[in-house]
C-alpha atoms as a PDB file:
ATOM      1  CA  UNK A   1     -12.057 -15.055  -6.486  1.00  0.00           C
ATOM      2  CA  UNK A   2     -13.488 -11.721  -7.455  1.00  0.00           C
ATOM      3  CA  UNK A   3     -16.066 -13.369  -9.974  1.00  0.00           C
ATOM      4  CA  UNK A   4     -17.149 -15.799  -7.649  1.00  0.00           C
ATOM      5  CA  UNK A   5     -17.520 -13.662  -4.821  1.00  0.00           C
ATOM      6  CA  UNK A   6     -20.169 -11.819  -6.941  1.00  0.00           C
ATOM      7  CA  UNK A   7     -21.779 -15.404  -7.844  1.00  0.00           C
ATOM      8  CA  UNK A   8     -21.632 -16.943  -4.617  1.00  0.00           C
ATOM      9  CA  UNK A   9     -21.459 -13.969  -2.033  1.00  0.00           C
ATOM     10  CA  UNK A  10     -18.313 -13.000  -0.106  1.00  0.00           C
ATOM     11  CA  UNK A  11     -19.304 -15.032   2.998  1.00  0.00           C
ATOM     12  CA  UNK A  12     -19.011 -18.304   1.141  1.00  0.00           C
ATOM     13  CA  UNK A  13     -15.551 -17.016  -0.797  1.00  0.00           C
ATOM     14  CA  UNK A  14     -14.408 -15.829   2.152  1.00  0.00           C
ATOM     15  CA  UNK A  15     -14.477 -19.415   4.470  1.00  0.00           C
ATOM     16  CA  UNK A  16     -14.416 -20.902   1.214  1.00  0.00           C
ATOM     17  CA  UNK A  17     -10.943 -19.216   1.152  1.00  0.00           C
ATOM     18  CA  UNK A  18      -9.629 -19.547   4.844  1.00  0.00           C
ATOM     19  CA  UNK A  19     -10.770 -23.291   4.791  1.00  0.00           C
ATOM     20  CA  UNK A  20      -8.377 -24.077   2.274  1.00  0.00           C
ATOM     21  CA  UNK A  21      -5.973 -21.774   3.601  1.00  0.00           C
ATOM     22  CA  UNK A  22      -6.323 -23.854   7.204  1.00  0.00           C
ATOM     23  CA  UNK A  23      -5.674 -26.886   4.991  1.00  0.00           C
ATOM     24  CA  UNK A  24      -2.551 -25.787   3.403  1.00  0.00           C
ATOM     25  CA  UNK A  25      -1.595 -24.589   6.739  1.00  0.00           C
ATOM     26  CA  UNK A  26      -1.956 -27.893   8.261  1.00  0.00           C
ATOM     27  CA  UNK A  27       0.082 -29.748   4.930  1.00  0.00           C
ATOM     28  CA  UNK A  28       2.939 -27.356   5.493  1.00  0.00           C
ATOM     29  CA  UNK A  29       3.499 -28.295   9.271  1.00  0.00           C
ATOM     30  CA  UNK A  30       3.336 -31.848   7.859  1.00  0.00           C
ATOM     31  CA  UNK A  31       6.230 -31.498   5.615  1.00  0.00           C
ATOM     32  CA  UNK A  32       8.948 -32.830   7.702  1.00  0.00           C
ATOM     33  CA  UNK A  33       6.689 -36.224   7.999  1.00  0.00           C
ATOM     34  CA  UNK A  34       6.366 -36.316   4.260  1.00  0.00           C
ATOM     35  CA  UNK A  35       9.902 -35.669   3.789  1.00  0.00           C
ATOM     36  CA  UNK A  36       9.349 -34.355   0.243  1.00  0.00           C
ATOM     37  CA  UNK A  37      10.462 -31.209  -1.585  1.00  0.00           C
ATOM     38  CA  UNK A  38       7.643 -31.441  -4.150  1.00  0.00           C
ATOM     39  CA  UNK A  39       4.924 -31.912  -0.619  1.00  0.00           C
ATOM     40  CA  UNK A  40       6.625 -28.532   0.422  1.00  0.00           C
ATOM     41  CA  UNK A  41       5.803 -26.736  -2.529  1.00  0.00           C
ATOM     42  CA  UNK A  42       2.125 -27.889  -2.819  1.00  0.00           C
ATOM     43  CA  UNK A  43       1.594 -26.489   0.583  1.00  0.00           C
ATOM     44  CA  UNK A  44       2.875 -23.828  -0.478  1.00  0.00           C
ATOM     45  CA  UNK A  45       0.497 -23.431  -3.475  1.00  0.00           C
ATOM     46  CA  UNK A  46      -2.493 -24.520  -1.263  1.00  0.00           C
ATOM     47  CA  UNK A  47      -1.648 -21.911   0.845  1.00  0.00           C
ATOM     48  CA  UNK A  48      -0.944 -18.988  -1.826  1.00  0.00           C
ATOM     49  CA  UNK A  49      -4.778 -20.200  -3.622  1.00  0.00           C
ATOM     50  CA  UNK A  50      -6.052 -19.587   0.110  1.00  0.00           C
ATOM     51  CA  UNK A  51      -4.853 -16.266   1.321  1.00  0.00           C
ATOM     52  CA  UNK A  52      -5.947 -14.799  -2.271  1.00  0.00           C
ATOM     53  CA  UNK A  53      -8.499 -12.357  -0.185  1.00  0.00           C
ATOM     54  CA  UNK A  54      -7.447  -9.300  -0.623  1.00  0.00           C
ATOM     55  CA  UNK A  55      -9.050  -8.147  -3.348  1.00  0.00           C
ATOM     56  CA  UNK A  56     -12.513  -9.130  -1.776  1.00  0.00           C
ATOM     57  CA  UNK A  57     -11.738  -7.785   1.474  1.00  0.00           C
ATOM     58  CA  UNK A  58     -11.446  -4.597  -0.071  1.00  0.00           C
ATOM     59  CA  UNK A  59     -14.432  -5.489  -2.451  1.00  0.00           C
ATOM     60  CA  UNK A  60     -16.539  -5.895   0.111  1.00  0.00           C
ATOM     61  CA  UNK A  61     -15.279  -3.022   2.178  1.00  0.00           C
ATOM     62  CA  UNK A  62     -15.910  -0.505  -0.867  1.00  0.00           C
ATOM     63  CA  UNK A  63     -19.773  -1.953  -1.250  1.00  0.00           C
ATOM     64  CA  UNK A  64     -20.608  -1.664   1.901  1.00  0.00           C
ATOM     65  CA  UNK A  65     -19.660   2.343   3.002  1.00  0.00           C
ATOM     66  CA  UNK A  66     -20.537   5.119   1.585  1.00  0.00           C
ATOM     67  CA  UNK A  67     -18.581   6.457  -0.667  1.00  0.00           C
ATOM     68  CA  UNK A  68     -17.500   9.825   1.086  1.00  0.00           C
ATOM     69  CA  UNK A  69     -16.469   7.012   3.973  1.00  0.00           C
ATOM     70  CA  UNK A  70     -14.822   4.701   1.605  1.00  0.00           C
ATOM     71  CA  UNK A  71     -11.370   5.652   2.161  1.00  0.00           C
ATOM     72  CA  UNK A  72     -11.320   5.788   5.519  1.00  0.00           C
ATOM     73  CA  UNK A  73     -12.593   2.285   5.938  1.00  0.00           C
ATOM     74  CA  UNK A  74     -10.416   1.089   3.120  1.00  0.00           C
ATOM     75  CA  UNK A  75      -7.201   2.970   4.747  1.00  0.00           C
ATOM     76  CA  UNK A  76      -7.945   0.848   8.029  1.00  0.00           C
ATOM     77  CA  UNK A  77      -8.419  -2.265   6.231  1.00  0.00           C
ATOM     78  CA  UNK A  78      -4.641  -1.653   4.373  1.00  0.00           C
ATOM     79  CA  UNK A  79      -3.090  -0.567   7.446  1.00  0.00           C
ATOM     80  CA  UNK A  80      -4.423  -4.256   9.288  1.00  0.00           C
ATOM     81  CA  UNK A  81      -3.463  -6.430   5.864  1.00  0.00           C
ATOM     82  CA  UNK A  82      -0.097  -4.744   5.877  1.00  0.00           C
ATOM     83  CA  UNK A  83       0.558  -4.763   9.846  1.00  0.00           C
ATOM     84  CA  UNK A  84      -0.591  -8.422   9.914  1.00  0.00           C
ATOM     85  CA  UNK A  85       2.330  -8.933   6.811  1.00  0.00           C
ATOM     86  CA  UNK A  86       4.808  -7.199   8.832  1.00  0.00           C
ATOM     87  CA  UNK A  87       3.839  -8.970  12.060  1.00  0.00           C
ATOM     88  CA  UNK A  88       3.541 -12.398  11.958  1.00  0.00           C
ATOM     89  CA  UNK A  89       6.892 -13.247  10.836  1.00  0.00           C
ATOM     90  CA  UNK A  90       8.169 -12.181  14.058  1.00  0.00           C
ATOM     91  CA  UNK A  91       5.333 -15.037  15.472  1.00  0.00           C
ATOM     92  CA  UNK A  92       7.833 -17.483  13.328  1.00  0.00           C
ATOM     93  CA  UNK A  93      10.819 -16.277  14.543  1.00  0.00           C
ATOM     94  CA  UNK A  94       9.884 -16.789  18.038  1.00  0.00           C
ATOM     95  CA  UNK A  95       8.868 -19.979  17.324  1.00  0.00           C
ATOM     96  CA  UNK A  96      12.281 -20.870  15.563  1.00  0.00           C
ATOM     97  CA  UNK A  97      13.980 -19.597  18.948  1.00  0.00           C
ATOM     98  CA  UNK A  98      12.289 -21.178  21.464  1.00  0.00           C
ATOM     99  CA  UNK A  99      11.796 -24.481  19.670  1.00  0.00           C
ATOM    100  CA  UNK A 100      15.348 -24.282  18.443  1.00  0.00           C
ATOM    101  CA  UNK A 101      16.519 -28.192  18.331  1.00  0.00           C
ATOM    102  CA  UNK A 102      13.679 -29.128  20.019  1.00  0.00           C
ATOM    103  CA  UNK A 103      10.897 -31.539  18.970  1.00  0.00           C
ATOM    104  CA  UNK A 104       7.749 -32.383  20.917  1.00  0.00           C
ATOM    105  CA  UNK A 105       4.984 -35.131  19.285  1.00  0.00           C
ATOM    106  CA  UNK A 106       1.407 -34.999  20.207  1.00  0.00           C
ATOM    107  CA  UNK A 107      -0.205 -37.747  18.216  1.00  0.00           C
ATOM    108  CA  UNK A 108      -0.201 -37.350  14.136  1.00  0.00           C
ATOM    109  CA  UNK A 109       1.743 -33.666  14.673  1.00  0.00           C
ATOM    110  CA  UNK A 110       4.482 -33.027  15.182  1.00  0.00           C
ATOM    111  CA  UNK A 111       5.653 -29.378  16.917  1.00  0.00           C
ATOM    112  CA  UNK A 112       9.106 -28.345  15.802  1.00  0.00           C
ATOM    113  CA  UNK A 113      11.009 -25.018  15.294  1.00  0.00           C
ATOM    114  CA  UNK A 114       9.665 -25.562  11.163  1.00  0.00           C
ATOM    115  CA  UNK A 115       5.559 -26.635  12.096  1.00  0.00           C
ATOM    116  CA  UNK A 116       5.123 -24.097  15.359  1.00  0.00           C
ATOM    117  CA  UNK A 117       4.278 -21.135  12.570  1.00  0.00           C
ATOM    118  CA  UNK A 118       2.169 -23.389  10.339  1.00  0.00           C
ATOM    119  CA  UNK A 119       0.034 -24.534  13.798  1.00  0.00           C
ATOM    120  CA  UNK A 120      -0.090 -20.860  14.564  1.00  0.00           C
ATOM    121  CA  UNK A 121      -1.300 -20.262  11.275  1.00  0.00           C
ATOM    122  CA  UNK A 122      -4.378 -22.673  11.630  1.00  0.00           C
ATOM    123  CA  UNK A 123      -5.162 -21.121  14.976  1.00  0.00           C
ATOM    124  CA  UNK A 124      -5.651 -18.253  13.455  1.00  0.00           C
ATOM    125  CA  UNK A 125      -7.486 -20.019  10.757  1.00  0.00           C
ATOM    126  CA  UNK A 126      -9.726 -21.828  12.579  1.00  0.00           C
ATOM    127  CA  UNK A 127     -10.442 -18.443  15.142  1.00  0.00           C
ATOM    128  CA  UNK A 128     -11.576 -16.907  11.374  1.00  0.00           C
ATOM    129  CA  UNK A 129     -13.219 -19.375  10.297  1.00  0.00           C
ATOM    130  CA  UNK A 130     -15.455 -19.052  14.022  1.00  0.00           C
ATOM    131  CA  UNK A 131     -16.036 -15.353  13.563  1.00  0.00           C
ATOM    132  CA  UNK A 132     -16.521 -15.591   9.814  1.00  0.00           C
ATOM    133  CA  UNK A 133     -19.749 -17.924  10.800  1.00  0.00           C
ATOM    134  CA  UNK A 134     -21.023 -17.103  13.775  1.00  0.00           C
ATOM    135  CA  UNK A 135     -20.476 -12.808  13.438  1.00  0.00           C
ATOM    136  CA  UNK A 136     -20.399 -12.086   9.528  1.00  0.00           C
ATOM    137  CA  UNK A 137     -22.993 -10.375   7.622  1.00  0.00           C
ATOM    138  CA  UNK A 138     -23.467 -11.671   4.098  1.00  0.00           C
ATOM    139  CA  UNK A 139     -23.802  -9.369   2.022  1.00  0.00           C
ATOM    140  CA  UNK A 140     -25.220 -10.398  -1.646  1.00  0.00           C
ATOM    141  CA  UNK A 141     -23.984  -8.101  -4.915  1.00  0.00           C
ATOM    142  CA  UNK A 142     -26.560  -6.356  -6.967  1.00  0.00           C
ATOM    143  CA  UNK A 143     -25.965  -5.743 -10.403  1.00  0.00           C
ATOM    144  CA  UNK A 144     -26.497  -2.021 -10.998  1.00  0.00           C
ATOM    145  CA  UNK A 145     -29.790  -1.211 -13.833  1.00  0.00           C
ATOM    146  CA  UNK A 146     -28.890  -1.079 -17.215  1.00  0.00           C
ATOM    147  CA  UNK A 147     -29.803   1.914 -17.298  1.00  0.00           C
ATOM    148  CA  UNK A 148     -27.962   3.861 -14.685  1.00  0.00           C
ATOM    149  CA  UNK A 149     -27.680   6.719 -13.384  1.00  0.00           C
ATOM    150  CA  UNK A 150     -27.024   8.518 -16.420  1.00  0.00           C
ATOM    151  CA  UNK A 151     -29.331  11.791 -17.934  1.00  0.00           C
ATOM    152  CA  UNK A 152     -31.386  11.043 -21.128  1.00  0.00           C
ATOM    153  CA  UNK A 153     -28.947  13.400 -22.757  1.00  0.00           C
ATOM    154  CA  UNK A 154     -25.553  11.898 -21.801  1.00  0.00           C
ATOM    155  CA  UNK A 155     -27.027   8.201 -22.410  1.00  0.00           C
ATOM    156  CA  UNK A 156     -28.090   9.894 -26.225  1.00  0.00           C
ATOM    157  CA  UNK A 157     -24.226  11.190 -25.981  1.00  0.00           C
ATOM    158  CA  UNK A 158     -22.800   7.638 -25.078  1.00  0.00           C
ATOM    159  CA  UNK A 159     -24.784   6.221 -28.029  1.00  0.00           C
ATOM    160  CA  UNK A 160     -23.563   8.548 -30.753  1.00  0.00           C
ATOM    161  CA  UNK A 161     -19.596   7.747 -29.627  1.00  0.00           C
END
């Protein structure tokens, strides 16, 4: 993802990313229709191939401060990765309780104490996916000059190594 956020910009990586991620979401909570072990684990690699963000997050976080800021902003973007991590499996265990032998249908879906977490999931998808293009400022990479920053006599230096 880190190559093509430089070729296609980290707005289009980054729904790009959540819209598959929504997908996978959505094939997980269909699992108990499908019925099928090998359905459950391509859901499961839809959903890996989607939340692969990370490292443009924080790519995009680094381009866009300056540097004396940089680790700030990139301390407050670790602390909300990590505290989402730690979080939202408590969303799933609440679901599991309340929904605990419990089954409710609502056309194709099917809300149980297995799908409640995936649904959640999309919502939160789908609220990203809103803010992502209606609020996000794309921001395109520049390749830096061949030539640099560098002093005629360090570039003279790097030559002779």
């Amino acid at each position: 993802l880190g190559k093509w956020s430089i070729e296609k910009g980290y707005s289009t990586t980054l729904v790009t990313s959540t819209t598959i991620m929504l997908v996978g979401c959505i094939m997980f909570a269909q699992v108990y229709r499908v019925g099928s072990l090998w359905f459950l684990v391509f859901s499961q690699i839809i959903l890996g191939i989607g939340s692969a963000t990370l490292g443009v997050t924080r790519a995009y976080v680094a381009e866009i401060t300056a540097t004396r800021q940089r680790t700030i902003y990139i301390a407050a973007l670790t602390a909300v990765q990590y505290g989402g991590f730690t979080v939202t499996p408590i969303f799933g265990a609440l679901f599991s309780y309340l929904l605990e032998d419990k089954r409710y249908y609502v056309g194709f879906f099917v809300f149980d104490q297995f799908s409640a977490a995936a649904y959640f999931m999309a919502s939160l998808c789908v609220v990203t996916l809103f803010l992502l293009l209606t609020g996000f400022q794309a921001r395109y990479r520049t390749t830096p000059s061949a030539k640099g920053k560098k002093s005629q006599r360090r570039m003279e230096q790097d030559e002779f190594a």
